[in-house]
N, C-alpha and C. Protein backbone atom coordinates (compact mmCIF):
# COMPACT_ATOMS: atom_id res chain seq x y z
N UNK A 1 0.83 -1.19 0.00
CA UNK A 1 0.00 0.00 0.00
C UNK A 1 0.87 1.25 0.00
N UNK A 2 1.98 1.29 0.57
CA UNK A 2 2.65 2.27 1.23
C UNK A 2 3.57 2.74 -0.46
N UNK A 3 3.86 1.75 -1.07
CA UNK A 3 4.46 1.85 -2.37
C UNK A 3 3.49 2.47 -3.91
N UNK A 4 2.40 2.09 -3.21
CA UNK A 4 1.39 2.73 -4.14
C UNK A 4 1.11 4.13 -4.09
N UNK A 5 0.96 4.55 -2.80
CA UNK A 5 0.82 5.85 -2.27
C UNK A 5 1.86 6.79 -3.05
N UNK A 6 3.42 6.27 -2.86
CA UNK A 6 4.44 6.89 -3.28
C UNK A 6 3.97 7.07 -5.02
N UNK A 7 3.75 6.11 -5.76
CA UNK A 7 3.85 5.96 -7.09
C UNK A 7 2.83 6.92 -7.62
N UNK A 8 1.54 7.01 -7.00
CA UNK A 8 0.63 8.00 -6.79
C UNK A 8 1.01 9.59 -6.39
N UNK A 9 1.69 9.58 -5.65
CA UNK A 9 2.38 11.28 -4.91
C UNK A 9 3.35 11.18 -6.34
N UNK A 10 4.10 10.55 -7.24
CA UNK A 10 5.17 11.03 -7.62
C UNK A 10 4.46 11.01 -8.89
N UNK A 11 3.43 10.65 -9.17
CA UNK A 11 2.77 10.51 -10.51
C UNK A 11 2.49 12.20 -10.80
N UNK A 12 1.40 12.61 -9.78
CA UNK A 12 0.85 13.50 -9.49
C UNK A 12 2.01 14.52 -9.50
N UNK A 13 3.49 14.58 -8.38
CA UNK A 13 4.12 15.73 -8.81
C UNK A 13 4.88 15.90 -10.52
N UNK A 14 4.95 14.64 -10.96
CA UNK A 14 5.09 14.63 -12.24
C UNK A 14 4.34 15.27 -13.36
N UNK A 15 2.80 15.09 -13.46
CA UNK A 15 1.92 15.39 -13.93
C UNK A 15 1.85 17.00 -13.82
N UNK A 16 1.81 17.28 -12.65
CA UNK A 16 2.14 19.12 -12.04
C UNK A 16 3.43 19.63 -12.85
N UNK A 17 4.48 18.71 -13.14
CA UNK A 17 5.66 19.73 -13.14
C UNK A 17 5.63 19.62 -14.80
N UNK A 18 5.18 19.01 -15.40
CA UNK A 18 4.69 18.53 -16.83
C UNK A 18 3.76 19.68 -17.62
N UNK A 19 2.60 19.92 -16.48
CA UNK A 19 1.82 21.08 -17.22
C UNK A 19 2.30 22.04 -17.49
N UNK A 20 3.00 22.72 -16.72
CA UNK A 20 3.99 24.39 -17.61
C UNK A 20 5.54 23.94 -17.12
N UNK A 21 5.83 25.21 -17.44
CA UNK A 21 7.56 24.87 -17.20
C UNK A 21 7.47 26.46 -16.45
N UNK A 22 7.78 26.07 -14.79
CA UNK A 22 7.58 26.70 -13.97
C UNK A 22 9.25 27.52 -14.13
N UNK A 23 9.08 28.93 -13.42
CA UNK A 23 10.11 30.23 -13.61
C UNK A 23 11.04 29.40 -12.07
N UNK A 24 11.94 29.86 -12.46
CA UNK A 24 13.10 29.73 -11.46
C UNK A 24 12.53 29.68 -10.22
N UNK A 25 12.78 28.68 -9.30
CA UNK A 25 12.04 29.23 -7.33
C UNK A 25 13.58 30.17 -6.93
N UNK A 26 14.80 30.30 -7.35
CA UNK A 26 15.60 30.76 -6.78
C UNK A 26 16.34 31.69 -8.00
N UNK A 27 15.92 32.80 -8.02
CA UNK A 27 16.78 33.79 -9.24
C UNK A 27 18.28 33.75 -9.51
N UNK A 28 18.75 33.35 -10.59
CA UNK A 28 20.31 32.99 -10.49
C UNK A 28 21.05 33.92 -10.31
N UNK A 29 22.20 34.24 -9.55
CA UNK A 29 23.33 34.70 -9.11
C UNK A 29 23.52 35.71 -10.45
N UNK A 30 23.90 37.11 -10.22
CA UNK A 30 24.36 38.08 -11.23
C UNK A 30 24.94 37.44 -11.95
N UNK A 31 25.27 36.92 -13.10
CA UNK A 31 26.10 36.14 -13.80
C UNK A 31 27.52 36.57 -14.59
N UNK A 32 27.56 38.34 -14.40
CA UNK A 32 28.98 39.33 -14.93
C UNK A 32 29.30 40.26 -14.69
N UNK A 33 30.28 40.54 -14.66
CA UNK A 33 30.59 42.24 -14.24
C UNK A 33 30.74 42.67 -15.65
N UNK A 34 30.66 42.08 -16.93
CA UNK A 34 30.80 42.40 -18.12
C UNK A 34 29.64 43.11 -18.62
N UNK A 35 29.35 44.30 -19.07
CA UNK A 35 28.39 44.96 -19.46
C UNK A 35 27.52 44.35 -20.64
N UNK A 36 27.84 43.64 -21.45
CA UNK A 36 28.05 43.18 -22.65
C UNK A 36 27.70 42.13 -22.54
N UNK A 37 27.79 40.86 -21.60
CA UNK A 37 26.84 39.95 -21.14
C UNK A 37 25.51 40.19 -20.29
N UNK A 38 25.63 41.27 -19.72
CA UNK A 38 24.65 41.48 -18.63
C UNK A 38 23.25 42.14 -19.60
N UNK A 39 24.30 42.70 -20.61
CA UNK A 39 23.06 43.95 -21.73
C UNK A 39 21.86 42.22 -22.10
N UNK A 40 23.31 41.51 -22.86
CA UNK A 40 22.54 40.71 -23.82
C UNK A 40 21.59 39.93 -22.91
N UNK A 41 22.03 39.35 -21.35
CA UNK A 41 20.95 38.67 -20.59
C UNK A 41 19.38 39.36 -20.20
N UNK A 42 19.94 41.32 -20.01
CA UNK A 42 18.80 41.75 -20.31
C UNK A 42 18.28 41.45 -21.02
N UNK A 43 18.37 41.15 -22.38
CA UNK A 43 17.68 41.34 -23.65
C UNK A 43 17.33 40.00 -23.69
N UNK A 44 17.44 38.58 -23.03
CA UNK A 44 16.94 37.54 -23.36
C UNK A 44 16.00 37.23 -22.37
N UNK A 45 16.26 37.87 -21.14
CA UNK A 45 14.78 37.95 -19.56
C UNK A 45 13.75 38.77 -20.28
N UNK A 46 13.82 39.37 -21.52
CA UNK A 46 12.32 40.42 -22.10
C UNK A 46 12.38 39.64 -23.49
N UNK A 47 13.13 39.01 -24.07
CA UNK A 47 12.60 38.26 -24.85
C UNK A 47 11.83 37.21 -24.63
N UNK A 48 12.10 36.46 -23.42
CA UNK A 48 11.65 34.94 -22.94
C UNK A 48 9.76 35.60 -22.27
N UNK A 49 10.40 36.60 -21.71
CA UNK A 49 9.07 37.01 -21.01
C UNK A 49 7.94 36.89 -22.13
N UNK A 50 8.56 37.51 -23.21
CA UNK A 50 7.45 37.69 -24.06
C UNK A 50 7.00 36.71 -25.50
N UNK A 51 7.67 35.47 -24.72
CA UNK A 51 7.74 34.54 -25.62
C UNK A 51 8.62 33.67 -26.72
N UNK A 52 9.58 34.94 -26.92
CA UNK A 52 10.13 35.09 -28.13
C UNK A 52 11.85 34.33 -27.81
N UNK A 53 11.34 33.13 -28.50
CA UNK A 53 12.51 32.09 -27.78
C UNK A 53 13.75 31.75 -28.42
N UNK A 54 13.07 31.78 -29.55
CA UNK A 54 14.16 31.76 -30.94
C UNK A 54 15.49 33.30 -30.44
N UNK A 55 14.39 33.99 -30.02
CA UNK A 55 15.49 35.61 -30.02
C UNK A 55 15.95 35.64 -28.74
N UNK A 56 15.81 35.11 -27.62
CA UNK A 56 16.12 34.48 -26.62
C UNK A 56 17.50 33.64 -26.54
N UNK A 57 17.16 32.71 -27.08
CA UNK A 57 18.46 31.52 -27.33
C UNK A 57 19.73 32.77 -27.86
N UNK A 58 19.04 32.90 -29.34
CA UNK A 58 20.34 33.79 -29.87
C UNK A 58 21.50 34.64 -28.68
N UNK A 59 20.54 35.51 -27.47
CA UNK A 59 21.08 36.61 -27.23
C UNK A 59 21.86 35.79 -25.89
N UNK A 60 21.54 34.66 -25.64
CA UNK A 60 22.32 33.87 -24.91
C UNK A 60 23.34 33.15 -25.59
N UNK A 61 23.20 32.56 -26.75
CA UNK A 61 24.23 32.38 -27.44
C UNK A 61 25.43 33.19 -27.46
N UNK A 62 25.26 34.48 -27.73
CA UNK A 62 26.36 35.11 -28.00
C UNK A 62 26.36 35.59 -26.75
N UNK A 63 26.30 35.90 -25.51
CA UNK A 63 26.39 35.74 -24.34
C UNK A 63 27.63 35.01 -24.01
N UNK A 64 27.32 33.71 -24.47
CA UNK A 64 28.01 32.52 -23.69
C UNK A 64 29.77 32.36 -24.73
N UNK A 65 29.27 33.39 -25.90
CA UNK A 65 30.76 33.20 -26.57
C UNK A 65 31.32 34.59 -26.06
N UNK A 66 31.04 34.86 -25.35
CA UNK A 66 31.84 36.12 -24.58
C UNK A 66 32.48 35.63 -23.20
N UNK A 67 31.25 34.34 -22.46
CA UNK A 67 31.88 33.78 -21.13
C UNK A 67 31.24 32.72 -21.28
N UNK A 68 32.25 31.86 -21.73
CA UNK A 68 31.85 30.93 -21.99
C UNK A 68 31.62 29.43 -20.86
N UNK A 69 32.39 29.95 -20.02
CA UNK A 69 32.32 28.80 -18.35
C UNK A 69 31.48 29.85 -17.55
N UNK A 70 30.61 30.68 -17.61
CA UNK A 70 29.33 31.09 -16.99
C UNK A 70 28.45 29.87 -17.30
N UNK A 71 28.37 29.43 -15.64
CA UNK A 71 27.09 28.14 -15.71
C UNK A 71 25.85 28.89 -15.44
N UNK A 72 25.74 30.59 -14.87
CA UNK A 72 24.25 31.13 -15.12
C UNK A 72 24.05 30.90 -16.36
N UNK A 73 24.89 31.39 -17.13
CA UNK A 73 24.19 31.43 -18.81
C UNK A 73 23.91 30.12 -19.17
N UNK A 74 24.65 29.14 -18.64
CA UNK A 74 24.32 27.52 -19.30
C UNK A 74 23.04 27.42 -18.85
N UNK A 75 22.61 27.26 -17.48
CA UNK A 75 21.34 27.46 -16.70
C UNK A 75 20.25 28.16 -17.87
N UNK A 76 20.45 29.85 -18.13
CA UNK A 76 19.28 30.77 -18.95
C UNK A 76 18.65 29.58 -19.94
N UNK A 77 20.00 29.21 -20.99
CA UNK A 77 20.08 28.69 -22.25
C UNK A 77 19.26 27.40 -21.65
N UNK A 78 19.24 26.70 -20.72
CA UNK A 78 18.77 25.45 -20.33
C UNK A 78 17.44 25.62 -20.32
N UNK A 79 16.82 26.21 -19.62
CA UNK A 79 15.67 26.85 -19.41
C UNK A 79 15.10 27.23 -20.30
N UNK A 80 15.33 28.26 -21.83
CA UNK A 80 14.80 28.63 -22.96
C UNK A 80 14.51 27.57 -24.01
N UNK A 81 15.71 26.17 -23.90
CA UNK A 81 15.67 24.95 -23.95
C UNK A 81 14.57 24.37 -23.49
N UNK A 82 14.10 24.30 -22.61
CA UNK A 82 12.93 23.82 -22.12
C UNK A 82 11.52 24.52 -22.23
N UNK A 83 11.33 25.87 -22.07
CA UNK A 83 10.25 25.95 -23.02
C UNK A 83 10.54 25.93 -24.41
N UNK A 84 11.01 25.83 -25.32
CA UNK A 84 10.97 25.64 -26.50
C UNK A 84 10.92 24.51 -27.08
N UNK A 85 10.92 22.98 -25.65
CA UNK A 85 10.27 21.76 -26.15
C UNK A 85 11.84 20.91 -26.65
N UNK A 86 12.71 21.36 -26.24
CA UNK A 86 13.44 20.74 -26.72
C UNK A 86 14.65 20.38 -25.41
N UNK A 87 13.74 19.23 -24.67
CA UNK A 87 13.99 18.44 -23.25
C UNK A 87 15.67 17.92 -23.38
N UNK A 88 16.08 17.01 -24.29
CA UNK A 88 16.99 16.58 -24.42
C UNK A 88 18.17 17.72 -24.36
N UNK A 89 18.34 18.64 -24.86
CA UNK A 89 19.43 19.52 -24.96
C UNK A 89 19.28 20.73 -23.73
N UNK A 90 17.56 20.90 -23.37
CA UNK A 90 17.90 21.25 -21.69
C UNK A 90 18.72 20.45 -20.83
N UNK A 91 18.17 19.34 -20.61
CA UNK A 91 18.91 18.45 -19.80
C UNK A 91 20.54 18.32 -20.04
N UNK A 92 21.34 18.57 -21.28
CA UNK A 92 21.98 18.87 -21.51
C UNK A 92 23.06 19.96 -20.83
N UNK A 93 22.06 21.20 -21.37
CA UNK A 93 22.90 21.87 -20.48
C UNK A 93 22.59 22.64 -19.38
N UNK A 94 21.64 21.81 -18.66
CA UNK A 94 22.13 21.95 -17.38
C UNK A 94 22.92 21.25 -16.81
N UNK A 95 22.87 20.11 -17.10
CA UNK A 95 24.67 19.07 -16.73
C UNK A 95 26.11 19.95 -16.92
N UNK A 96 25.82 21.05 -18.08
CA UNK A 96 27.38 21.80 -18.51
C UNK A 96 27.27 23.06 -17.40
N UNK A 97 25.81 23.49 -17.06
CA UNK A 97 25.99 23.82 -15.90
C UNK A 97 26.61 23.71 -14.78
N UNK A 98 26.16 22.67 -14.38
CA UNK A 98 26.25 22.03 -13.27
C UNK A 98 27.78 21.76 -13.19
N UNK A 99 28.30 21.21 -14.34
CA UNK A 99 29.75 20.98 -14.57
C UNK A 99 31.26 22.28 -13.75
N UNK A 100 30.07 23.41 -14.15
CA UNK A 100 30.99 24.49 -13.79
C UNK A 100 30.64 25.64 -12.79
N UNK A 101 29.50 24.79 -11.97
CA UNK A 101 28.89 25.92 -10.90
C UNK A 101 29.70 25.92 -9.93
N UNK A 102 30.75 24.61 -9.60
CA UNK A 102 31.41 24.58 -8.63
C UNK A 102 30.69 24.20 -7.08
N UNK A 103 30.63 24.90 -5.99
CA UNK A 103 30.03 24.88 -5.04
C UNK A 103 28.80 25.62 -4.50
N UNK A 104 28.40 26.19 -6.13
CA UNK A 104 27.05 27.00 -5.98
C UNK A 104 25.72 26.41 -5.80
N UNK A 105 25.46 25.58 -5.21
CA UNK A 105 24.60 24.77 -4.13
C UNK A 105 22.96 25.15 -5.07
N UNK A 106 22.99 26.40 -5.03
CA UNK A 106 21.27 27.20 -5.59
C UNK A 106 21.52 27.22 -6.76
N UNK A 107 22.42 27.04 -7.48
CA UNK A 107 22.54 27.20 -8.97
C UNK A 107 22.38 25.48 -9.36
N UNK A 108 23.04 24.75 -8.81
CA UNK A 108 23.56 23.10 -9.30
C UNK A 108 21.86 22.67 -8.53
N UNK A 109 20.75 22.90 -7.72
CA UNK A 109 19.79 22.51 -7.37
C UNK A 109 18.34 22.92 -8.71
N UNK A 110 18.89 24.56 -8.73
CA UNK A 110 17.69 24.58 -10.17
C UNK A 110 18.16 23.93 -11.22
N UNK A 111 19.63 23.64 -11.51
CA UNK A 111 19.50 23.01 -13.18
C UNK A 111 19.03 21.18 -12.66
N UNK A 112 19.21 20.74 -11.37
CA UNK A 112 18.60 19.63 -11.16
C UNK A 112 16.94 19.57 -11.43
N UNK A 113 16.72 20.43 -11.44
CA UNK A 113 14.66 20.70 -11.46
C UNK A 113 14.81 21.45 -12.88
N UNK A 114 15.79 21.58 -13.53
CA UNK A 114 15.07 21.81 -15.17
C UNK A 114 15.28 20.17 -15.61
N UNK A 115 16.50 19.64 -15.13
CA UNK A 115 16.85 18.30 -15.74
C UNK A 115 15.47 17.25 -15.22
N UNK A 116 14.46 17.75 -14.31
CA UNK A 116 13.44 16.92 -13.71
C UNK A 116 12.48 17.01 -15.00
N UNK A 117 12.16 18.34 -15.00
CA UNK A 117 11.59 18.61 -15.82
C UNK A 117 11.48 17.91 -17.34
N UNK A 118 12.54 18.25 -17.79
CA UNK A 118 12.68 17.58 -18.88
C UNK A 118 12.56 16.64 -18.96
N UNK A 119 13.16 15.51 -17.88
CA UNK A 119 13.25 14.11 -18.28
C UNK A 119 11.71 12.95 -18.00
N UNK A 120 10.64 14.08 -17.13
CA UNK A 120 8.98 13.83 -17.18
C UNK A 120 8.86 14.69 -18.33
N UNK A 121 9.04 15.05 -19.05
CA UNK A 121 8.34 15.55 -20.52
C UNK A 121 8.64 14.63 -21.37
N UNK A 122 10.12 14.08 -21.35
CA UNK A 122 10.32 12.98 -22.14
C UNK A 122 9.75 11.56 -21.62
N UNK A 123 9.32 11.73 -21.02
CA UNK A 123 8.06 10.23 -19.90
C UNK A 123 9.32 9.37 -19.16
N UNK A 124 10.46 9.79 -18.80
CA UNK A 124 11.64 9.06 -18.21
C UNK A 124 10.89 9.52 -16.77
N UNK A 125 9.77 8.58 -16.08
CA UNK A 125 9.19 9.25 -14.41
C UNK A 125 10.60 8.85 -13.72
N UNK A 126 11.18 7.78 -13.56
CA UNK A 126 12.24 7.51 -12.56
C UNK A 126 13.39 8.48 -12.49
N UNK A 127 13.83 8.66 -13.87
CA UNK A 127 15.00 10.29 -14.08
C UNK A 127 14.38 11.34 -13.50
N UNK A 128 13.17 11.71 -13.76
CA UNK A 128 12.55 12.68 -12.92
C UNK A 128 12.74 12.42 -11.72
N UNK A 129 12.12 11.59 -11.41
CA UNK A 129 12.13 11.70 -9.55
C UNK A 129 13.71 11.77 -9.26
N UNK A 130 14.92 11.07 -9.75
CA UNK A 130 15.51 11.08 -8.99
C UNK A 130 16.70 12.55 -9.24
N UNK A 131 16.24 13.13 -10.43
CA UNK A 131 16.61 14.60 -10.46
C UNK A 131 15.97 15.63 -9.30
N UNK A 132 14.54 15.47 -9.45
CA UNK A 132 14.21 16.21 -8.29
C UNK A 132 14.50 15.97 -7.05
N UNK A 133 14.84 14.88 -6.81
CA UNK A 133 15.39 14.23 -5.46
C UNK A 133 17.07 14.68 -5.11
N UNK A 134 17.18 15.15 -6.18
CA UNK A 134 18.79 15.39 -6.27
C UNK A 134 18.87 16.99 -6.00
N UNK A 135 17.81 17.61 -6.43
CA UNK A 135 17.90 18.95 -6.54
C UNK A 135 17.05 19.87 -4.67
N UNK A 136 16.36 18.41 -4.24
CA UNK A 136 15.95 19.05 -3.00
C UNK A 136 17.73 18.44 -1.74
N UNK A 137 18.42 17.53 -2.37
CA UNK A 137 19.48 17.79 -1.67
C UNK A 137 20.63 18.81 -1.63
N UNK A 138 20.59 19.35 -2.86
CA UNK A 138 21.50 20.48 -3.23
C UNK A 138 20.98 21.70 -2.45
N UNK A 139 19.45 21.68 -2.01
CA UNK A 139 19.29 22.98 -1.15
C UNK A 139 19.73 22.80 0.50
């Protein structure tokens, strides 16, 4: 019974985290003292806002060829990745994230809950759970 319950609770937070692709619970860390990354991240937080994902990606793209071991920007790009339906290459890079957050605990916990995300969109429930399970230990 007790195993059913679980399969039931994790169905259900699955099903929840499946319907939208929920905004950051923890806003990422300033990501530059570079004007020039910070302009273009402006310009991809009012592109994303307003949908516009294709112009989004871009302005993180060239973002990330300016700093290129910024795991915020791997994180943005992960995230624009994921609403734009394309799970596999979120999950992606939030791993290249994660690769280079170092000991940033709130940064390496949200790209664990985009990698949740993604991997219940792609119907992988067990990768999910145990991403999200991974990402409530990182807090």
């Amino acid at each position: 019974m007790r195993a059913i319950s679980r399969v039931f609770c994790l169905a259900a937070m699955l099903l929840f985290a499946g319907c939208s692709v929920l905004p950051p619970i923890i806003p990422p860390p300033e990501p530059s003292q570079n004007m020039a990354v910070v302009a273009l991240l402006d310009q991809a937080h009012t592109q994303s806002s307003a949908g516009q994902w294709d112009s989004a990606s871009a302005s993180l793209e060239r973002a990330l060829r300016i700093e290129p071991r910024n795991p915020a920007l791997w994180q943005e790009l992960a995230r624009v990745r994921l609403n734009q339906g394309q799970y596999r290459q979120a999950e992606n890079l939030a791993a290249k994230s994660n690769a280079l957050a170092g000991d940033n605990r709130r940064l390496r916990a949200e790209n664990w809950r985009i990698t949740g995300q993604a991997r219940s969109q792609l119907g992988d429930l067990q990768g999910a759970q145990a991403a999200f399970e991974r990402a409530e230990r990182e807090n």
